[in-house]
Protein backbone atom coordinates (compact mmCIF):
# COMPACT_ATOMS: atom_id res chain seq x y z
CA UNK A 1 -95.34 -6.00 -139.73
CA UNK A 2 -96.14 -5.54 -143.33
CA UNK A 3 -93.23 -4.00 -145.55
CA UNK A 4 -93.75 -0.80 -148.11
CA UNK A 5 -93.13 -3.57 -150.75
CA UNK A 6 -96.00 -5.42 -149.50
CA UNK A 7 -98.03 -2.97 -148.63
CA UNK A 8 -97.47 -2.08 -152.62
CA UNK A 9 -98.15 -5.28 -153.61
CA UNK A 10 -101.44 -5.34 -151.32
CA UNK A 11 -102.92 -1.88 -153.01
CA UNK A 12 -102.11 -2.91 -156.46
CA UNK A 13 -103.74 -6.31 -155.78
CA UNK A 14 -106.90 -4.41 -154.56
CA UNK A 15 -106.71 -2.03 -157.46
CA UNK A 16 -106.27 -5.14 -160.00
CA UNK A 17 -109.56 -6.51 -158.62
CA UNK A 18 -112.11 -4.05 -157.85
CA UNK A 19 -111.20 -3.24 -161.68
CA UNK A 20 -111.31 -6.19 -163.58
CA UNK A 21 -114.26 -7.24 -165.01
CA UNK A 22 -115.32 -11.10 -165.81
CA UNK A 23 -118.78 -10.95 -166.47
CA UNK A 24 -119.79 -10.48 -162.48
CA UNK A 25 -121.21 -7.86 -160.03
CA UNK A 26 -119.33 -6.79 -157.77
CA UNK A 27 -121.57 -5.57 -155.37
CA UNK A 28 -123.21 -8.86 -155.59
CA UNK A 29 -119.44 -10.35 -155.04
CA UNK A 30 -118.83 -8.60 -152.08
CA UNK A 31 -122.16 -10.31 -150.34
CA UNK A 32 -121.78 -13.89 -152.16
CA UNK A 33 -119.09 -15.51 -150.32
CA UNK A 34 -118.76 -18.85 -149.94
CA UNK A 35 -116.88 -21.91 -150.79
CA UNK A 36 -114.27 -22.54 -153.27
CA UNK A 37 -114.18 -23.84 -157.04
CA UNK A 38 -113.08 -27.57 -154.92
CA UNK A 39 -116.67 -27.28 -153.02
CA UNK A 40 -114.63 -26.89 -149.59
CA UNK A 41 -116.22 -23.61 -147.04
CA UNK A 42 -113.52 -21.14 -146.57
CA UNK A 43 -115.12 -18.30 -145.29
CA UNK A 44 -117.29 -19.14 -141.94
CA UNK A 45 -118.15 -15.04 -141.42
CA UNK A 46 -121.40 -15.85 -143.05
CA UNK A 47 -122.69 -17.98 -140.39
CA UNK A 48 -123.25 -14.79 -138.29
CA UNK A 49 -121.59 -13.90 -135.21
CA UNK A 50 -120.24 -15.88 -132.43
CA UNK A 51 -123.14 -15.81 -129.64
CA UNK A 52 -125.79 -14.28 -132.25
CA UNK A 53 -128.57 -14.34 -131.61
CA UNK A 54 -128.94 -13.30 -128.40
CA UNK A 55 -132.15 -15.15 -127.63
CA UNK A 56 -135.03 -17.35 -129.18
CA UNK A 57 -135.90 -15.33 -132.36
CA UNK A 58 -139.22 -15.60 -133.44
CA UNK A 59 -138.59 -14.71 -137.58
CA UNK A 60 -136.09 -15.77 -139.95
CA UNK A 61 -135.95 -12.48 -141.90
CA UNK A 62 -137.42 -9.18 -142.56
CA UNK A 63 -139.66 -8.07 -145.57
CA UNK A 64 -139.59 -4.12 -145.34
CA UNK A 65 -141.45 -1.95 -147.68
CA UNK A 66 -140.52 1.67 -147.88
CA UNK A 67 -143.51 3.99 -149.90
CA UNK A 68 -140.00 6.25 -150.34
CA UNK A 69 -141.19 9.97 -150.46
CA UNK A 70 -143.35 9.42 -147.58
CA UNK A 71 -147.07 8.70 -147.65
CA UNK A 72 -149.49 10.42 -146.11
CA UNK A 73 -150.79 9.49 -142.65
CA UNK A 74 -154.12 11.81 -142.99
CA UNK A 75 -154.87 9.78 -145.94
CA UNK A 76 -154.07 6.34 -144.77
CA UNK A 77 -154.24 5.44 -141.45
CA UNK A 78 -154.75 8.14 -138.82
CA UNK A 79 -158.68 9.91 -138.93
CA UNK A 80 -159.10 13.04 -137.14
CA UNK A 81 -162.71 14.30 -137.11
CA UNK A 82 -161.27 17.88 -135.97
CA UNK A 83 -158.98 17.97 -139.29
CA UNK A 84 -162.18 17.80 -141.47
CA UNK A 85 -163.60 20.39 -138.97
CA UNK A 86 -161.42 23.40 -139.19
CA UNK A 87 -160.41 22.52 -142.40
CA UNK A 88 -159.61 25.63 -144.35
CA UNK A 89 -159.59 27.83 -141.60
CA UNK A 90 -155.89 29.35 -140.26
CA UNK A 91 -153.34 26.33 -138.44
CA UNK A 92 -153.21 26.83 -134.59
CA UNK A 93 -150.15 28.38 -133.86
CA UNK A 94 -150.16 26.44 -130.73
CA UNK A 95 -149.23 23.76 -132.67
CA UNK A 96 -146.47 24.82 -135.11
CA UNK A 97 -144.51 27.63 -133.03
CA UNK A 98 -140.81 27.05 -133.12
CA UNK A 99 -141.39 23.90 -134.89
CA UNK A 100 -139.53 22.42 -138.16
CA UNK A 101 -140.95 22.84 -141.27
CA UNK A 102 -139.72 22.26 -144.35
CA UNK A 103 -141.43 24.07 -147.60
CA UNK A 104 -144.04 25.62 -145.15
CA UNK A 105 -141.74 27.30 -143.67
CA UNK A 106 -142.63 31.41 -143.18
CA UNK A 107 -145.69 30.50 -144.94
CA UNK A 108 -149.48 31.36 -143.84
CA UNK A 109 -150.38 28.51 -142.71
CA UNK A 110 -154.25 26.66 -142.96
CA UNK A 111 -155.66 23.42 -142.08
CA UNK A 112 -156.48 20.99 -144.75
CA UNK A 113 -158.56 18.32 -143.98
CA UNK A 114 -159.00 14.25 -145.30
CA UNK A 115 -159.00 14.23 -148.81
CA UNK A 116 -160.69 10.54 -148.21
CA UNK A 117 -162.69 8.66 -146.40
CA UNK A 118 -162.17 6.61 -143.51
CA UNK A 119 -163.63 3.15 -142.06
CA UNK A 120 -162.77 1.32 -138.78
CA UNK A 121 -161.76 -2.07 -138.19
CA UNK A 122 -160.57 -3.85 -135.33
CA UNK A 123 -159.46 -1.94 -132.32
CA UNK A 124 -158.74 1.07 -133.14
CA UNK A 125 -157.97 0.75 -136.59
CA UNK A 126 -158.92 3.09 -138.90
CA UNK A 127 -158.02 2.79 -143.24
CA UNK A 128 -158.66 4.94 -145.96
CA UNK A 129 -160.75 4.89 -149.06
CA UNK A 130 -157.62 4.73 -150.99
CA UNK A 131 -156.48 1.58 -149.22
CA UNK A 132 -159.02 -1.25 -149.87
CA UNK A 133 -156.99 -4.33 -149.91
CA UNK A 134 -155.57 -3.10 -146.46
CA UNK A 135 -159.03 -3.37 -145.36
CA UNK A 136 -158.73 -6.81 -146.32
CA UNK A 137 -155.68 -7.60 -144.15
CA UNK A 138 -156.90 -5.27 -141.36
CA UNK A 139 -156.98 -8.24 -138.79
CA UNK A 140 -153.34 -9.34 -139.82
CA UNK A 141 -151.35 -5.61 -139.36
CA UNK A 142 -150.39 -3.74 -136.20
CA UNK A 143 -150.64 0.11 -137.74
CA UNK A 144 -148.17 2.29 -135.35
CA UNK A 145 -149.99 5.91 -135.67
CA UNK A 146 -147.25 7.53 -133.40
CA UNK A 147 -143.88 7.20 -135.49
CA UNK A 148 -141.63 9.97 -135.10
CA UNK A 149 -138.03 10.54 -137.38
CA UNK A 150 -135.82 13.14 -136.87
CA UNK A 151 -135.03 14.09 -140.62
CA UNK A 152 -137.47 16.31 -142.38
CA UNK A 153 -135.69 15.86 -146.10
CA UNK A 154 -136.07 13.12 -147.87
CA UNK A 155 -132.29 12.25 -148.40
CA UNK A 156 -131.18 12.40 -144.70
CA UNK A 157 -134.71 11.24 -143.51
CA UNK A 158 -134.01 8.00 -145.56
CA UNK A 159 -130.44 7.61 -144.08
CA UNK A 160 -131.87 8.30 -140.62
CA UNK A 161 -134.73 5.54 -141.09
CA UNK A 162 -132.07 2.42 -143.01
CA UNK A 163 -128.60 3.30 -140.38
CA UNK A 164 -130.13 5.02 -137.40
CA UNK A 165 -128.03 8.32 -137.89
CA UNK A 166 -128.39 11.20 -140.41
CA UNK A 167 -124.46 10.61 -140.76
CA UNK A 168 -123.77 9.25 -144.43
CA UNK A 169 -121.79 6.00 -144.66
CA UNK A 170 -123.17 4.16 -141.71
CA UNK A 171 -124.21 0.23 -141.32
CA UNK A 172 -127.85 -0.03 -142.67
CA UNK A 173 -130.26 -2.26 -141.05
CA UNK A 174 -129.96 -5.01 -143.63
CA UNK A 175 -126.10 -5.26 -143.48
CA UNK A 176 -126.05 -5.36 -139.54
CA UNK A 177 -128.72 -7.64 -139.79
CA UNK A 178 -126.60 -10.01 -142.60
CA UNK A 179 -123.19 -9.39 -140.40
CA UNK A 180 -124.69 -10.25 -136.99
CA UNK A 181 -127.13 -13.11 -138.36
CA UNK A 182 -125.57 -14.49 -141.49
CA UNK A 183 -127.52 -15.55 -144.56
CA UNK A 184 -129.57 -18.54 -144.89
CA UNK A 185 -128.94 -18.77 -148.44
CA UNK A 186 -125.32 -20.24 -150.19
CA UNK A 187 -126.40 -19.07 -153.96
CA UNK A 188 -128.36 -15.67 -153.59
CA UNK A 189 -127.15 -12.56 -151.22
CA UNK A 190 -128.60 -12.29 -147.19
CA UNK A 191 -129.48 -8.64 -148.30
CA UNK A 192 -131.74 -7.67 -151.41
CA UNK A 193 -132.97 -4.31 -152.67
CA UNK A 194 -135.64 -3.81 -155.45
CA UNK A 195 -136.90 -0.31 -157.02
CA UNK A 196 -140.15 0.38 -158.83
CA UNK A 197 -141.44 4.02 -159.52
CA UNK A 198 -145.31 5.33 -159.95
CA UNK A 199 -146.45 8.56 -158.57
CA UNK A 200 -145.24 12.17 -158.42
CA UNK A 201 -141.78 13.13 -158.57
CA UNK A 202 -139.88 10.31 -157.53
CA UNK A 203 -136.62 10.97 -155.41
CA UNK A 204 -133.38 9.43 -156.31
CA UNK A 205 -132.49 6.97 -154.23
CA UNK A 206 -128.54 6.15 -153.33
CA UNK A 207 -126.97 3.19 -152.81
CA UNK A 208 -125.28 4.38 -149.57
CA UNK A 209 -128.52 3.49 -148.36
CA UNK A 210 -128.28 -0.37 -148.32
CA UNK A 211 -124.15 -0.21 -147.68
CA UNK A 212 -122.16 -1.10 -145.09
CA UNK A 213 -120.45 1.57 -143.69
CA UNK A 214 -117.77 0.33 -141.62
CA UNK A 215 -119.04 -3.24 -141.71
CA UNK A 216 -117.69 -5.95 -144.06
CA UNK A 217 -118.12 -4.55 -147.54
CA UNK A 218 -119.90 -8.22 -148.60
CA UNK A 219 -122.77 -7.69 -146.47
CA UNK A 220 -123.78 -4.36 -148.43
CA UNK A 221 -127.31 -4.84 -149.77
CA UNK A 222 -127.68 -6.32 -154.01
CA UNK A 223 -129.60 -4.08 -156.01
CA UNK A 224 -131.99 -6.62 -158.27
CA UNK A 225 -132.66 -4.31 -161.59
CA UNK A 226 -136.43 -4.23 -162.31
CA UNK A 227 -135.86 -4.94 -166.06
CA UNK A 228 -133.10 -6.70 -168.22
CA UNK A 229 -130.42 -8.43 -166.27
CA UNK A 230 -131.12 -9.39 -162.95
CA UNK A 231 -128.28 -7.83 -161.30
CA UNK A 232 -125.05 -6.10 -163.52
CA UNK A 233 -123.04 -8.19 -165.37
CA UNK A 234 -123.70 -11.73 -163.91
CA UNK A 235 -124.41 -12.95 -166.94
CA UNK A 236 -122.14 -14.79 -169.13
CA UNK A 237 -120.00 -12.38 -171.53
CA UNK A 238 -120.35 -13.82 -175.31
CA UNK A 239 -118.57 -16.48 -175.93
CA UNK A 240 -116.99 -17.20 -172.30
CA UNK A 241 -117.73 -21.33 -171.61
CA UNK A 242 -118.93 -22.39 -167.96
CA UNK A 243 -115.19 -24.30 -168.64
CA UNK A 244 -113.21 -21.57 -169.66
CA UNK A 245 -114.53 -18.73 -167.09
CA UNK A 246 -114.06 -22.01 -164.19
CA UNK A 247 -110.36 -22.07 -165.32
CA UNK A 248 -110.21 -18.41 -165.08
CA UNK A 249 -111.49 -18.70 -161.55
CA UNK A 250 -109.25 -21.29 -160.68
CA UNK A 251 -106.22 -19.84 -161.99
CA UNK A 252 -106.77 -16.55 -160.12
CA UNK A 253 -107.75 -18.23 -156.96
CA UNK A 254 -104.48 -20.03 -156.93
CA UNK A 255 -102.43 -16.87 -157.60
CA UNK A 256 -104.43 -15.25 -154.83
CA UNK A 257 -103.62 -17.96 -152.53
CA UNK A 258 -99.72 -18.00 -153.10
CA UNK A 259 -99.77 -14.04 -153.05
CA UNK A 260 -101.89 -14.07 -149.76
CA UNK A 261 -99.80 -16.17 -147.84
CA UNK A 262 -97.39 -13.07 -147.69
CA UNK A 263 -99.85 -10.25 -147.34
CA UNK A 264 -102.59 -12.56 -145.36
CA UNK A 265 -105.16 -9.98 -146.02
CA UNK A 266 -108.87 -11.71 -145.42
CA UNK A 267 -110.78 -9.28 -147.95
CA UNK A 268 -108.94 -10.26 -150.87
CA UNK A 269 -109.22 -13.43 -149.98
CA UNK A 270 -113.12 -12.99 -149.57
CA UNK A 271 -113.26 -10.71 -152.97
CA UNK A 272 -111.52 -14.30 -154.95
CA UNK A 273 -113.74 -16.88 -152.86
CA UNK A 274 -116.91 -14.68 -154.26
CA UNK A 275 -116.08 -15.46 -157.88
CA UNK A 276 -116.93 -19.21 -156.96
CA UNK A 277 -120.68 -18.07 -155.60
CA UNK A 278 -120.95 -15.92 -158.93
CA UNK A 279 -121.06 -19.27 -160.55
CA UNK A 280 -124.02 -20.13 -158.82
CA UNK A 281 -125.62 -17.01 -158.93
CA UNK A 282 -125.83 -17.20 -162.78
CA UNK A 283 -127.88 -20.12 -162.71
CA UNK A 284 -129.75 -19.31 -159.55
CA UNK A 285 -130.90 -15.35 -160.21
CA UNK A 286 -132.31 -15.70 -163.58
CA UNK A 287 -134.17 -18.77 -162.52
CA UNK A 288 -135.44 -17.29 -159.60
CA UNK A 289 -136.56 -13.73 -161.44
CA UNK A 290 -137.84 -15.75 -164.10
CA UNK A 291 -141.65 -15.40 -163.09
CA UNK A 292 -142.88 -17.62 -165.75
CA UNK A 293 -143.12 -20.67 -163.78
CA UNK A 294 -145.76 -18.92 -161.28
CA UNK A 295 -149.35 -19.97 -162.01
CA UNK A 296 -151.81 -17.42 -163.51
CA UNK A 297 -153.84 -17.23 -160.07
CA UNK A 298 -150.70 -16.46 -158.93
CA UNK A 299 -149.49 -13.53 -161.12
CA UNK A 300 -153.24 -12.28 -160.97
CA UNK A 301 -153.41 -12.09 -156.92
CA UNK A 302 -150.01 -9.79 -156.80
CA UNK A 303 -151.11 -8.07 -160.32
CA UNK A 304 -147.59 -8.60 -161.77
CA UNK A 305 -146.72 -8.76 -165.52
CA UNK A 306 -143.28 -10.97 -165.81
CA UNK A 307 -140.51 -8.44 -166.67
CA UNK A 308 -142.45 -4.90 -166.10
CA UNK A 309 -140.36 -3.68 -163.31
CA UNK A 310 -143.75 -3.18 -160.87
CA UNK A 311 -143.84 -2.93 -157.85
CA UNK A 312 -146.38 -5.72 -158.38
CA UNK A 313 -143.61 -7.97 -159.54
CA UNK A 314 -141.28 -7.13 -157.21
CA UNK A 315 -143.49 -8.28 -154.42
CA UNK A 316 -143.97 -11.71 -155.55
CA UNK A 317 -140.13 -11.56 -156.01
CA UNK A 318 -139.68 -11.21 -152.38
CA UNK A 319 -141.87 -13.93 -151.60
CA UNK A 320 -139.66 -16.30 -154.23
CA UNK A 321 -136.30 -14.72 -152.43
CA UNK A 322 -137.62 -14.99 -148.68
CA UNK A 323 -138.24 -18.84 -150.14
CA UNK A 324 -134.43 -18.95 -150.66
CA UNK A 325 -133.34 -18.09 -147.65
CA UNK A 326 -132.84 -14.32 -147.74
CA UNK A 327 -132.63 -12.74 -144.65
CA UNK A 328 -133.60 -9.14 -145.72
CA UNK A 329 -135.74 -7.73 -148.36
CA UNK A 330 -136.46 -4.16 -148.82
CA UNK A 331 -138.71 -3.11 -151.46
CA UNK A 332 -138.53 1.05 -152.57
CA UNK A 333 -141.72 2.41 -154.40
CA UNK A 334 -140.93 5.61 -155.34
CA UNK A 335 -143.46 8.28 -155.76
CA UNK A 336 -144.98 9.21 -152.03
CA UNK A 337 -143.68 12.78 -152.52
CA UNK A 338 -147.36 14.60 -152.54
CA UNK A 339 -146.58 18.40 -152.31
CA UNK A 340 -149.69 18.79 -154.72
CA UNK A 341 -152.22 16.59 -156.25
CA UNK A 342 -152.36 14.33 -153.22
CA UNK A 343 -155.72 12.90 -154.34
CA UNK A 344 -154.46 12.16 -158.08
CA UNK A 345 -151.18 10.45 -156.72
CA UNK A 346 -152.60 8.57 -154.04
CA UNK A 347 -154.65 6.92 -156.35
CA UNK A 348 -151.83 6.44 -158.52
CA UNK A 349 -149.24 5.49 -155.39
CA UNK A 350 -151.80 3.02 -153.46
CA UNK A 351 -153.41 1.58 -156.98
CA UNK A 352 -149.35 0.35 -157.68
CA UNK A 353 -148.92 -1.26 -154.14
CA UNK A 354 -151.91 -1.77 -152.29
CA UNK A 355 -152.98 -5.05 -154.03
CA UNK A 356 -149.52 -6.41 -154.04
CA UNK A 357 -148.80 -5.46 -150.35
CA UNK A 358 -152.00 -7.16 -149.87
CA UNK A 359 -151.03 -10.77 -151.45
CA UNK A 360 -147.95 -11.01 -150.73
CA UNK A 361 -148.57 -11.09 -146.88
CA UNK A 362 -151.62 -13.33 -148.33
CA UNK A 363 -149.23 -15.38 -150.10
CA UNK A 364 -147.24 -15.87 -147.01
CA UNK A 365 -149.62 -16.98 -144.83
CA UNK A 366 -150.63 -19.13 -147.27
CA UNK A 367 -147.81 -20.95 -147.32
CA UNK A 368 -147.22 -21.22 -143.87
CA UNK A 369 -144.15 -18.24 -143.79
CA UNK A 370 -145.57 -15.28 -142.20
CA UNK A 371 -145.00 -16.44 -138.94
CA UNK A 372 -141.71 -16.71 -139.69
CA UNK A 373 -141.30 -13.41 -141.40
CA UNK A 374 -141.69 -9.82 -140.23
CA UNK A 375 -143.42 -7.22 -143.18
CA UNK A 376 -142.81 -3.23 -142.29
CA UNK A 377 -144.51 -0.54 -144.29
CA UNK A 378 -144.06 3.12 -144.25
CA UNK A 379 -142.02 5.60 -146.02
CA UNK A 380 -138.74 8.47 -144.16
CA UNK A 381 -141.99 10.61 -142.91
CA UNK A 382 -145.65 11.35 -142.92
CA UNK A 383 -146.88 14.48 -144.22
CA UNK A 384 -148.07 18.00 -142.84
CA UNK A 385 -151.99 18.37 -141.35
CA UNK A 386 -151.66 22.27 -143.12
CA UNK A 387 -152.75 22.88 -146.76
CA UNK A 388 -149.70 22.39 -149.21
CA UNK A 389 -151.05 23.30 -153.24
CA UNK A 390 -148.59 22.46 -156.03
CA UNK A 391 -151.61 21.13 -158.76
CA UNK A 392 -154.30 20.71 -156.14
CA UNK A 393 -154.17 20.19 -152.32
CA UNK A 394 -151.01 18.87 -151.27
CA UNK A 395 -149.17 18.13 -148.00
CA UNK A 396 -145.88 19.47 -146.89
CA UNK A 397 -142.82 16.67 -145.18
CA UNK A 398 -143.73 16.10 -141.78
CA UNK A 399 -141.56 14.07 -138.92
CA UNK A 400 -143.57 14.71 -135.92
CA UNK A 401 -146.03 12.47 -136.25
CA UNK A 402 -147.19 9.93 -139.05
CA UNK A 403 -148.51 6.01 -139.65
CA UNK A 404 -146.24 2.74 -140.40
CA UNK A 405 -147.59 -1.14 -140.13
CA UNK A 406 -146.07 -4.08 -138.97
CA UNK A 407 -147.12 -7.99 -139.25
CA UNK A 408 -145.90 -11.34 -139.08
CA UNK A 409 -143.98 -13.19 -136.39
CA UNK A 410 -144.58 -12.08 -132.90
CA UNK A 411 -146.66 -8.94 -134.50
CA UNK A 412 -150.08 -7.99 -132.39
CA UNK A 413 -152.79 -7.45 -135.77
CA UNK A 414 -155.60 -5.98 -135.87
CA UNK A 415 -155.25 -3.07 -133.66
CA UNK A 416 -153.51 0.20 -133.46
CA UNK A 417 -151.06 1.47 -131.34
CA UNK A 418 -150.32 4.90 -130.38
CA UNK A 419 -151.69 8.43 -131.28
CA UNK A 420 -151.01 11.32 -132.25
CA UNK A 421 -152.97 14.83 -131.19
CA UNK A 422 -156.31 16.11 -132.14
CA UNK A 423 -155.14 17.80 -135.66
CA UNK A 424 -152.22 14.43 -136.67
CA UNK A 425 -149.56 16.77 -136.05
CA UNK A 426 -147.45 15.16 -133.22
CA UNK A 427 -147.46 11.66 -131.80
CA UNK A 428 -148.72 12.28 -128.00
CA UNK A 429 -149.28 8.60 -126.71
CA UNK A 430 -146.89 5.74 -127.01
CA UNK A 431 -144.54 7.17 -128.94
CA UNK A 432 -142.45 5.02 -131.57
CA UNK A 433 -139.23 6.59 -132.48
CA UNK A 434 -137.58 4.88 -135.41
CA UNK A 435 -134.54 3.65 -133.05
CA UNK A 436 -137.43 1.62 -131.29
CA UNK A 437 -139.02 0.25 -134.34
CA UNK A 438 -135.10 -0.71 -134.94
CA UNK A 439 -134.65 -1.87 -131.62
CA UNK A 440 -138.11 -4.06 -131.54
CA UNK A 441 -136.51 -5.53 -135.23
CA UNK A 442 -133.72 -6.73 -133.77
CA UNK A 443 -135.40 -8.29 -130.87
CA UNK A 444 -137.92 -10.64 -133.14
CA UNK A 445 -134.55 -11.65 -134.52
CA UNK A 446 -133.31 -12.69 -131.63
CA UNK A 447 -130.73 -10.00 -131.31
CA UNK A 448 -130.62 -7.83 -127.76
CA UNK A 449 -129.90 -3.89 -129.50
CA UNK A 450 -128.31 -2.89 -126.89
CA UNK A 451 -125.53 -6.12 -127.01
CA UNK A 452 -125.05 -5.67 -130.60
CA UNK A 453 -122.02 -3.44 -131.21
CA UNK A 454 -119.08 -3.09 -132.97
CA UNK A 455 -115.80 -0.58 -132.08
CA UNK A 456 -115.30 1.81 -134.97
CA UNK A 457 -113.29 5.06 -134.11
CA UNK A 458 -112.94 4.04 -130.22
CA UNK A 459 -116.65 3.86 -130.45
CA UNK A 460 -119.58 0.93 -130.16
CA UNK A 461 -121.29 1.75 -132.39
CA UNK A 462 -125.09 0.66 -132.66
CA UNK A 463 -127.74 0.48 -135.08
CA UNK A 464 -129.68 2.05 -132.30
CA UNK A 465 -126.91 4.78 -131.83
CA UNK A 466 -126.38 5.63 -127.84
CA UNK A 467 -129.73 7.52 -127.61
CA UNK A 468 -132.39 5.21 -125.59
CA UNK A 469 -134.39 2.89 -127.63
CA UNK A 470 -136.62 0.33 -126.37
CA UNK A 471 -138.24 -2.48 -127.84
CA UNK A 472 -142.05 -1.84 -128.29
CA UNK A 473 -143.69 -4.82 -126.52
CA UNK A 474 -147.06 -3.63 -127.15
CA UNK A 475 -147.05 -4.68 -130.25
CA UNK A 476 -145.67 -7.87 -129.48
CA UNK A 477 -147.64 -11.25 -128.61
């Protein structure tokens, strides 16, 4: 039983090092555990869990691109000839009675129809105008036309899409991914987030949204900064030797170790056996953001510009960190949000990330690691079929119905699954609820959803939650 003079000592301990700064992150210190300054592995955790995975996985890791502020499905991927139709004529109220709506709400409402054109490819596929290096990859993606969230703001619809639950301060998928699975990688994190921004009114988004919730704080995702340094303060402070910082290290790994064998507390521990990883993370990261070593074919395919923060370069970043060994990726473009001006910021949006989407699943396959890797794309929502105008025609938030992809490992292409009705307004036929896009996630993993708990609050909890989710095996090979 630990004293109050111990249990002292522990809290100061944790106070004196989530506040002391020696020139690391310590987000990125809480996911970079591994072996200490001798070389010997003192933390096994990261191997994943005992009896993980479940079954033969058929990927390595996940690639997941989120269009945050969510893109348009009437201007993607789902053509309704009966939108362009009635367009500007008044909404059916059959369809929108006692439904949610978010800005719309009390509001006359009026169909607005495809702002773009559409052509078909494969079966059942249909892509926009705006989208033309999708059309390229048409035979590679499975495009799931009947998603359906059940947040219609942006905040809690992004919670709701990364932990399963509107609830703030859950798992996300990446860090019960990382816990259950364990990272592949010894000098980079198992969970990596990257930002870029290009469209209209980009949304904030937290950090909460790649934590861990109740999980072990090191398998939180690591924001990589678009510009400047990598991630926060792994670089060097002026005037700091590789010697002199090792010694530090050392020093406070072997006060650590005569102060745990009293408290025996595994996350300090863990905190100390990260500043050995940090090491190797400040010669690994800036080597591996360090784009100049791609050839110019290269950096022309994905578009990027070394050091510009793109979306662009943050694809071909995921392709160097899935290289590496990361087991989860997730890329934010923010922008989506198109209230007004959808046809503007469309362009804008899909002239940002279409080409890049485009080579790095190219890129991939090229090199003989899409099979082994799972891409999603799609944003929290879709957007209204009713006429929204804030600087031109716009669309409202929508949850009811809207458009994501999938390819890669174990991932049907070239066809379409689901529907949604007549006007795009609810998913009617094989409908994909985001628990089952988790749950079918998991699975290519080699994980079993509905096995993979842990007890928090008397409770086993689940990124799937304890409503029913099923894996979606129509999209599956």
């Amino acid at each position: 039983m630990t004293s109050p003079e111990q249990l002292g000592n522990y809290l100061n301990r944790r106070s004196f090092l989530g506040s002391s700064g020696i020139g690391v992150g310590s987000a990125a210190l809480f996911s970079l555990l591994g072996r200490d300054a001798l070389g010997r592995k003192i933390d096994t955790s990261y191997d994943g869990l005992p009896g993980l995975p479940h079954h033969d996985a058929r990927i390595k890791r996940v690639i997941f691109l989120t269009m945050a502020g969510g893109p348009s499905h009437l201007e993607t991927f789902d053509y309704k000839p009966k939108l362009d139709e009635l367009n500007g004529q008044p909404m059916p109220e059959s369809f929108t009675k006692g439904q949610p709506i978010a800005q719309l709400q009390g509001q006359k409402l009026k169909v607005q129809g495809h702002l773009t054109k559409f052509q078909e490819f494969g079966k059942g596929q249909f892509i926009s105008d705006f989208l033309p290096y999708h059309r390229r990859m048409a035979d590679q993606i499975c495009v799931i036309k009947s998603m359906q969230t059940e947040q219609i703001n942006h905040d809690p619809a992004h919670t709701f899409m990364n932990t399963g639950t509107a609830i703030s301060g859950r798992p996300s998928m990446g860090a019960w991914i990382n816990y259950g699975l364990g990272s592949d990688s010894e000098d980079l994190p198992g969970f990596v987030v990257m930002t870029s921004v290009g469209g209209r009114n980009p949304q904030p988004i937290a950090a909460r949204q790649w934590g861990t919730g109740f999980l072990p704080s090191r398998h939180q995702g690591v924001e990589f900064n678009s510009t400047g340094d990598p991630v926060h303060y792994v670089t060097r402070p002026g005037g700091v030797s590789e010697k002199h910082q090792r010694a530090l290290v050392q020093s406070i790994q072997q006060l650590d170790n005569h102060r745990n064998e009293l408290v025996e507390n595994p996350e300090i521990k863990a905190r100390i056996a990260a500043y050995e990883m940090a090491f190797r993370m400040q010669a690994s990261v800036p080597d591996l953001t360090d784009l100049s070593d791609e050839p110019q074919h290269v950096l022309d395919m994905y578009g990027a510009r070394p050091g510009d923060g793109s979306f662009a370069s943050n694809c071909l970043l995921a392709r160097r960190l899935a290289e590496k060994g990361v087991r989860f990726i997730q890329l934010y473009h923010r922008g989506w949000d198109h209230h007004g001006g959808l046809v503007k910021y469309m362009n804008t949006c899909c002239g940002l990330t279409d080409k890049p989407t485009w080579a790095l699943l190219t890129d991939l396959k090229q090199r003989g690691m899409l099979e082994e890797t799972l891409i999603i794309w799609g944003g929290e929502f879709g957007r209204t079929p009713m006429f929204q105008g804030k600087g031109g025609a716009g669309r409202d938030h929508h949850m009811k119905g809207f458009s994501m992809w999938m390819a890669g490992g174990g991932v049907r292409g070239g066809m379409a699954y689901g529907e949604t009705d007549e006007l795009g307004y609810a998913s009617v036929g094989n409908i994909v609820h985001v628990r089952d896009l988790h749950a079918t996630m998991l699975h290519l993993l080699g994980i079993d959803h509905s096995r993979f708990s842990v007890k928090f609050q008397g409770l086993d909890m689940r990124l799937t939650g304890v409503e029913p989710a099923r894996v979606v095996k129509g999209v599956l090979t």
